[in-house]
N, C-alpha and C. Protein backbone atom coordinates (compact mmCIF):
# COMPACT_ATOMS: atom_id res chain seq x y z
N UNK A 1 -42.99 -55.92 25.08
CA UNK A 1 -42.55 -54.96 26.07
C UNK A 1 -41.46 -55.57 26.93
N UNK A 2 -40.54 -54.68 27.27
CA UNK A 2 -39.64 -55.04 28.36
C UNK A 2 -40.04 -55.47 29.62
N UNK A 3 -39.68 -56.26 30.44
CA UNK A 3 -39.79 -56.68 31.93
C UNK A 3 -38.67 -55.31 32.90
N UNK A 4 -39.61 -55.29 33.97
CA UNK A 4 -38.97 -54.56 34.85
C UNK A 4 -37.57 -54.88 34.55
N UNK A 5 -37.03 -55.86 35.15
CA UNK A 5 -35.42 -56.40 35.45
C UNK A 5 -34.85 -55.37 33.89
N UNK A 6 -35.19 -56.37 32.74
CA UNK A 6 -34.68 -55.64 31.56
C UNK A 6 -34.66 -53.85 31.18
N UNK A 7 -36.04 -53.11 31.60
CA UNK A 7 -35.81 -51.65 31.49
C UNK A 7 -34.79 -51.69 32.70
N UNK A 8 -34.61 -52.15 33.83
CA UNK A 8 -33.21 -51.58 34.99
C UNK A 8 -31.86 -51.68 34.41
N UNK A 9 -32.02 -53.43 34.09
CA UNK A 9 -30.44 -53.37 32.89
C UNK A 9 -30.27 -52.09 31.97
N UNK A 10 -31.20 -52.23 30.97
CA UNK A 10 -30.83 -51.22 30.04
C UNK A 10 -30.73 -49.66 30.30
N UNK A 11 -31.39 -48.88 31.54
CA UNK A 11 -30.90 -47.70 32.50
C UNK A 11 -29.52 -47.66 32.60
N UNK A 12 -29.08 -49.07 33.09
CA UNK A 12 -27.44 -48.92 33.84
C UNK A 12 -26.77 -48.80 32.78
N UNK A 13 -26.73 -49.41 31.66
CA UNK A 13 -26.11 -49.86 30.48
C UNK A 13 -25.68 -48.41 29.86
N UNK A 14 -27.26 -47.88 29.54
CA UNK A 14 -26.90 -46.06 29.46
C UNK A 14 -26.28 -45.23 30.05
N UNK A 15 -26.36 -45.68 31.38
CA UNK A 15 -25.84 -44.34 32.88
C UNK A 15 -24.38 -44.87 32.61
N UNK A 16 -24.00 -46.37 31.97
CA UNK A 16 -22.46 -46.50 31.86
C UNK A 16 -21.82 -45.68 30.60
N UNK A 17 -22.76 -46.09 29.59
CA UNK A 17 -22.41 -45.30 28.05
C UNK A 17 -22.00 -43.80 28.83
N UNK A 18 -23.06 -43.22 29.09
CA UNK A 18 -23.31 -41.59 29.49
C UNK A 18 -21.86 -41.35 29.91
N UNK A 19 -21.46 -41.97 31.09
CA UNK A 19 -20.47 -41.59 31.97
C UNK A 19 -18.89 -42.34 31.15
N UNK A 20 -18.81 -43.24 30.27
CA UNK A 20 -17.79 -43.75 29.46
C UNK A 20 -17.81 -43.15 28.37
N UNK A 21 -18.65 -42.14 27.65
CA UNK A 21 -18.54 -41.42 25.89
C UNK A 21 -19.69 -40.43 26.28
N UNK A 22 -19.42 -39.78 27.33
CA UNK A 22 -20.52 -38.52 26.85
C UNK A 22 -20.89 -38.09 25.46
N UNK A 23 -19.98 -37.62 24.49
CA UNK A 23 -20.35 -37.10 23.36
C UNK A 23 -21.56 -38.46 22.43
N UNK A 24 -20.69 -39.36 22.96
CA UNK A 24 -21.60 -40.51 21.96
C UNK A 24 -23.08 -40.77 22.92
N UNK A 25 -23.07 -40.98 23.80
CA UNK A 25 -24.43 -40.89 24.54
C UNK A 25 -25.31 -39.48 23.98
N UNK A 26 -24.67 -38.30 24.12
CA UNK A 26 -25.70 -36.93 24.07
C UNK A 26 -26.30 -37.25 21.91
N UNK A 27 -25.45 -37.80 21.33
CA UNK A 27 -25.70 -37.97 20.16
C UNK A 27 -26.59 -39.25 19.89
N UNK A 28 -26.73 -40.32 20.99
CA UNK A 28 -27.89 -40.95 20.80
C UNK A 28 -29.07 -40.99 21.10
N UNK A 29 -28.94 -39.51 21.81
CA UNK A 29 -30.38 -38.89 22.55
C UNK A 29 -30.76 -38.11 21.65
N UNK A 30 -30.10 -37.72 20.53
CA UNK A 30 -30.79 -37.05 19.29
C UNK A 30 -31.96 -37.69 18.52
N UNK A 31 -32.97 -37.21 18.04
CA UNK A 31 -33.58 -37.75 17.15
C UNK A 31 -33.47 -37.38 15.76
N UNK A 32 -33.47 -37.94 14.74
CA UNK A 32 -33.45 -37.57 13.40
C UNK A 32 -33.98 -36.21 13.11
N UNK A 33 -33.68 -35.17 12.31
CA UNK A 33 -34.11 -33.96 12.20
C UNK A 33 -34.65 -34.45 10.79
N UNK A 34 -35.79 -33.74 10.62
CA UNK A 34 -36.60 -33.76 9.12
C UNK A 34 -35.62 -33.79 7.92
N UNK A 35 -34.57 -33.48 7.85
CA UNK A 35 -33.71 -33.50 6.90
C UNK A 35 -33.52 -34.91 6.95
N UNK A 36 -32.69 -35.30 7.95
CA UNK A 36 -32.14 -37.02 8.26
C UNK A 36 -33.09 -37.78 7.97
N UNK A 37 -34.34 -37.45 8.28
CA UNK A 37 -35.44 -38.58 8.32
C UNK A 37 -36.08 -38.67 6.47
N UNK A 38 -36.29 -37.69 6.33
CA UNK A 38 -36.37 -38.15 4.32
C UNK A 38 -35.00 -38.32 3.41
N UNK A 39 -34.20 -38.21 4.12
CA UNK A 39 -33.02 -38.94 3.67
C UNK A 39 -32.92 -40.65 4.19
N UNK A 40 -33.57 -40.27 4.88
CA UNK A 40 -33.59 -42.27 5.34
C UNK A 40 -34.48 -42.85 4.34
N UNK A 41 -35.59 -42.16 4.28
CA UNK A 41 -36.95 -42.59 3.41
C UNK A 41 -35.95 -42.84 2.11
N UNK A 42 -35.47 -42.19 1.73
CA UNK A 42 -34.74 -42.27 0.47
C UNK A 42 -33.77 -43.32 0.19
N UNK A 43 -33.27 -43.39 1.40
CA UNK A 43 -32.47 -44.77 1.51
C UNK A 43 -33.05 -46.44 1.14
N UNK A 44 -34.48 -45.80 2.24
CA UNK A 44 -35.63 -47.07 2.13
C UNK A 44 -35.83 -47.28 0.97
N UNK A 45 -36.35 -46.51 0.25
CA UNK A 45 -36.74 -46.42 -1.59
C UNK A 45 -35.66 -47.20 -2.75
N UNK A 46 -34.52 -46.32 -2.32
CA UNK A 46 -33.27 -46.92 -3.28
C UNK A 46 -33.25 -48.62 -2.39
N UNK A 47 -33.33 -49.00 -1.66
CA UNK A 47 -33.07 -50.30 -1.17
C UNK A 47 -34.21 -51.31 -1.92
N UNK A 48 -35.38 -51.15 -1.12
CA UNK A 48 -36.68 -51.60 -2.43
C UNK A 48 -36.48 -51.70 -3.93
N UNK A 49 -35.84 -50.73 -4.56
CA UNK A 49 -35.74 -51.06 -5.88
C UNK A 49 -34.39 -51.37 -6.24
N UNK A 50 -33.43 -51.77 -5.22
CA UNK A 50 -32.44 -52.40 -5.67
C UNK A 50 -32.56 -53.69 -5.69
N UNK A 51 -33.38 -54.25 -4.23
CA UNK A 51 -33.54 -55.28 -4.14
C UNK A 51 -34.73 -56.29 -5.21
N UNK A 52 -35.52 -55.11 -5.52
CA UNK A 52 -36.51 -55.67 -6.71
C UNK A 52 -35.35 -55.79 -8.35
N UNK A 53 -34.69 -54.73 -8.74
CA UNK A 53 -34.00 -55.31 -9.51
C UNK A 53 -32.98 -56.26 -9.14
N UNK A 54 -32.30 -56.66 -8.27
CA UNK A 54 -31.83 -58.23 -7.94
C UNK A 54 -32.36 -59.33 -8.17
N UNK A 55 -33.29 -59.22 -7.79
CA UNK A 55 -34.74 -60.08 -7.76
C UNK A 55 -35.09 -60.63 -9.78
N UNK A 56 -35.21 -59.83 -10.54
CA UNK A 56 -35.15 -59.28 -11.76
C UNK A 56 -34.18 -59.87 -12.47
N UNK A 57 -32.87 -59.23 -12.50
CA UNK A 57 -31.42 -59.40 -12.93
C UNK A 57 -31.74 -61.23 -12.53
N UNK A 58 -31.70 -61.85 -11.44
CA UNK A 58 -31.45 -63.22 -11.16
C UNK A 58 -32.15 -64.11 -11.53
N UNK A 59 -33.63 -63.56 -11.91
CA UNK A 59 -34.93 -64.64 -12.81
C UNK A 59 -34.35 -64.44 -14.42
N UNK A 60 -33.62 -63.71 -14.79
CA UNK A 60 -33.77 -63.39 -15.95
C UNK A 60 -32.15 -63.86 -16.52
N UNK A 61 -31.59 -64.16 -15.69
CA UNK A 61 -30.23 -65.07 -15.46
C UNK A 61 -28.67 -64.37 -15.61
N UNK A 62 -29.21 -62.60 -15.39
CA UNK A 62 -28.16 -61.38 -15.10
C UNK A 62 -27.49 -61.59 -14.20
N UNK A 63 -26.47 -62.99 -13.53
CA UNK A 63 -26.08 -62.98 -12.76
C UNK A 63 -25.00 -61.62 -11.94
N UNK A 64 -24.18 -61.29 -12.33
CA UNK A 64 -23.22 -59.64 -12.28
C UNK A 64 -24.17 -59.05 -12.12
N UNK A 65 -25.43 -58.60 -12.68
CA UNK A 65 -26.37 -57.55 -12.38
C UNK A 65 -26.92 -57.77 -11.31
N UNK A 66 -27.29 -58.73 -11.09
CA UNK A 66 -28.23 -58.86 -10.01
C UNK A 66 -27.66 -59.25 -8.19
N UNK A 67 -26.09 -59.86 -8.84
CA UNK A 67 -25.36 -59.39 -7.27
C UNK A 67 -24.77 -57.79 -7.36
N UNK A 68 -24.72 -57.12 -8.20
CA UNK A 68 -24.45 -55.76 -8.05
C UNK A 68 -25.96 -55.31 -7.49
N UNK A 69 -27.22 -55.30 -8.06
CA UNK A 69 -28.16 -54.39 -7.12
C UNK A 69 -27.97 -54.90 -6.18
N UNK A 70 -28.07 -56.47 -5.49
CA UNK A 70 -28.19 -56.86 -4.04
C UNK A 70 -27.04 -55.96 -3.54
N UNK A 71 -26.03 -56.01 -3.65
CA UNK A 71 -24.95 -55.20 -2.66
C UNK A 71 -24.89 -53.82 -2.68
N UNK A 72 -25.69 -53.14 -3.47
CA UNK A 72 -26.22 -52.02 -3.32
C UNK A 72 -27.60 -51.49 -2.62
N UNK A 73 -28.14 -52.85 -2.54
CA UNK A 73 -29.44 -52.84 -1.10
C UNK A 73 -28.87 -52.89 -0.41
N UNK A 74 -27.69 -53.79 -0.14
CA UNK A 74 -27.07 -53.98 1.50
C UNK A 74 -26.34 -52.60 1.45
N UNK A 75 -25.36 -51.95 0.84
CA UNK A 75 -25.25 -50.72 1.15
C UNK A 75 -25.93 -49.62 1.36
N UNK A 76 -26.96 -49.57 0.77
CA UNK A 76 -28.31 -48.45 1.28
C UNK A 76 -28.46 -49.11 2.52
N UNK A 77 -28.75 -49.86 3.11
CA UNK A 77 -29.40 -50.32 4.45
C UNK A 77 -28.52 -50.12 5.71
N UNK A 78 -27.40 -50.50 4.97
CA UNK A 78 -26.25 -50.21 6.34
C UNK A 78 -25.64 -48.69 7.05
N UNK A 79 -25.65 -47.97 5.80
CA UNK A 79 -25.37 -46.67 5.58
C UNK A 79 -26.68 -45.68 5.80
N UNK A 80 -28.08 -46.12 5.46
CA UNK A 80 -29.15 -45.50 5.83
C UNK A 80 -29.42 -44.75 7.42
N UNK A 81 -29.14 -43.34 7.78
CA UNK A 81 -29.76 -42.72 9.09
C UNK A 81 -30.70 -43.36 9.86
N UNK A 82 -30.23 -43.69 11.39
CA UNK A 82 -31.01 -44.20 11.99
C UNK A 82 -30.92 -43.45 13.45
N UNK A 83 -32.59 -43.75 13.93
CA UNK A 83 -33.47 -42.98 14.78
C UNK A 83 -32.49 -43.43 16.07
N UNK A 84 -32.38 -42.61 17.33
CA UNK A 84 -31.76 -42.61 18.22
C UNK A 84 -32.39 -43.29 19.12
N UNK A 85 -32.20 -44.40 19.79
CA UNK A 85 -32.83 -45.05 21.13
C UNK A 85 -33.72 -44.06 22.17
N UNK A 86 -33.45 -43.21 22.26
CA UNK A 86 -34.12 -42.50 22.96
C UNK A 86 -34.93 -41.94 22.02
N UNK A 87 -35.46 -41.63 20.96
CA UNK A 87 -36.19 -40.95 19.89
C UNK A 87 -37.38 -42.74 19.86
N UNK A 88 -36.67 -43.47 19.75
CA UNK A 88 -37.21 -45.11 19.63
C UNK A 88 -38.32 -45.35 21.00
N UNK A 89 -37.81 -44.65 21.98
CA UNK A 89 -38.17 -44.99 23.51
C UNK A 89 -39.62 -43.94 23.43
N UNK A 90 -39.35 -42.43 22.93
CA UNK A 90 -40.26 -41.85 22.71
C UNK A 90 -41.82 -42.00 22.21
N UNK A 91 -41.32 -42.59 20.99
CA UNK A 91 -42.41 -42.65 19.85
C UNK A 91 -42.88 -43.95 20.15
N UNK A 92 -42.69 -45.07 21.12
CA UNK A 92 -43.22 -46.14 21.73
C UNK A 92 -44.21 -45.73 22.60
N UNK A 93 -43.45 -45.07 23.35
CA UNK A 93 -44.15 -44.46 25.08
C UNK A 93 -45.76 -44.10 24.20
N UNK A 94 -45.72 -42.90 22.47
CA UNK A 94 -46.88 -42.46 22.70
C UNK A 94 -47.84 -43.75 22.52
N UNK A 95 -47.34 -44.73 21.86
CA UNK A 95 -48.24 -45.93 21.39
C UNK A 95 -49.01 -46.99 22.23
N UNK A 96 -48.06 -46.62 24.11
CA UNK A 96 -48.21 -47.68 24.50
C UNK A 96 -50.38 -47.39 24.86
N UNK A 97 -50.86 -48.22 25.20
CA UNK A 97 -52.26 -47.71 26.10
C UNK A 97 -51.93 -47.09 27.51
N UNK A 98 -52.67 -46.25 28.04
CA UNK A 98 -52.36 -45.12 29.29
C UNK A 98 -53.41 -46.45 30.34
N UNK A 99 -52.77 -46.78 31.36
CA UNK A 99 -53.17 -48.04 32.33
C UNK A 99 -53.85 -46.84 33.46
């Protein structure tokens, strides 16, 4: 968990984003819509079995094969939809225990 001091930093940090890129702030207050989010899953999936055939291709001494799946895990991963800080902040809050 964050320390007081750190949730105050990271408030200001936002209230600066907000007020320096409105459009990009209101778009990181989005959360993934059911569409985005099994398209991520999908991302997750193709990454797993790229990285398992890398894994594969390189015991089996496919060198070309097996740096082609790896850089096709790293491209699923980089390119994969991701959850908005505030969607992140949400789905914590429900986890934390109620004091």
């Amino acid at each position: 968990m964050l320390s007081e001091r750190e949730l105050r930093v990271l408030r200001e940090i936002e209230q600066h984003t907000a007020r320096e890129d409105p459009r990009f702030a209101t778009s990181m207050r989005r959360p993934l819509t059911a569409w985005q989010s099994q398209l991520a899953a999908c991302y997750d999936a193709l990454s797993v079995v790229a990285v398992l055939t890398a894994v594969l291709c390189l015991l089996l001494g496919l060198l070309g094969a097996g740096l082609t799946a790896a850089l096709l895990a790293v491209g699923a991963t980089v390119v994969r939809p991701r959850p908005s800080a505030a969607s992140i902040r949400q789905w914590r809050s429900r986890d934390r225990p109620r004091q």
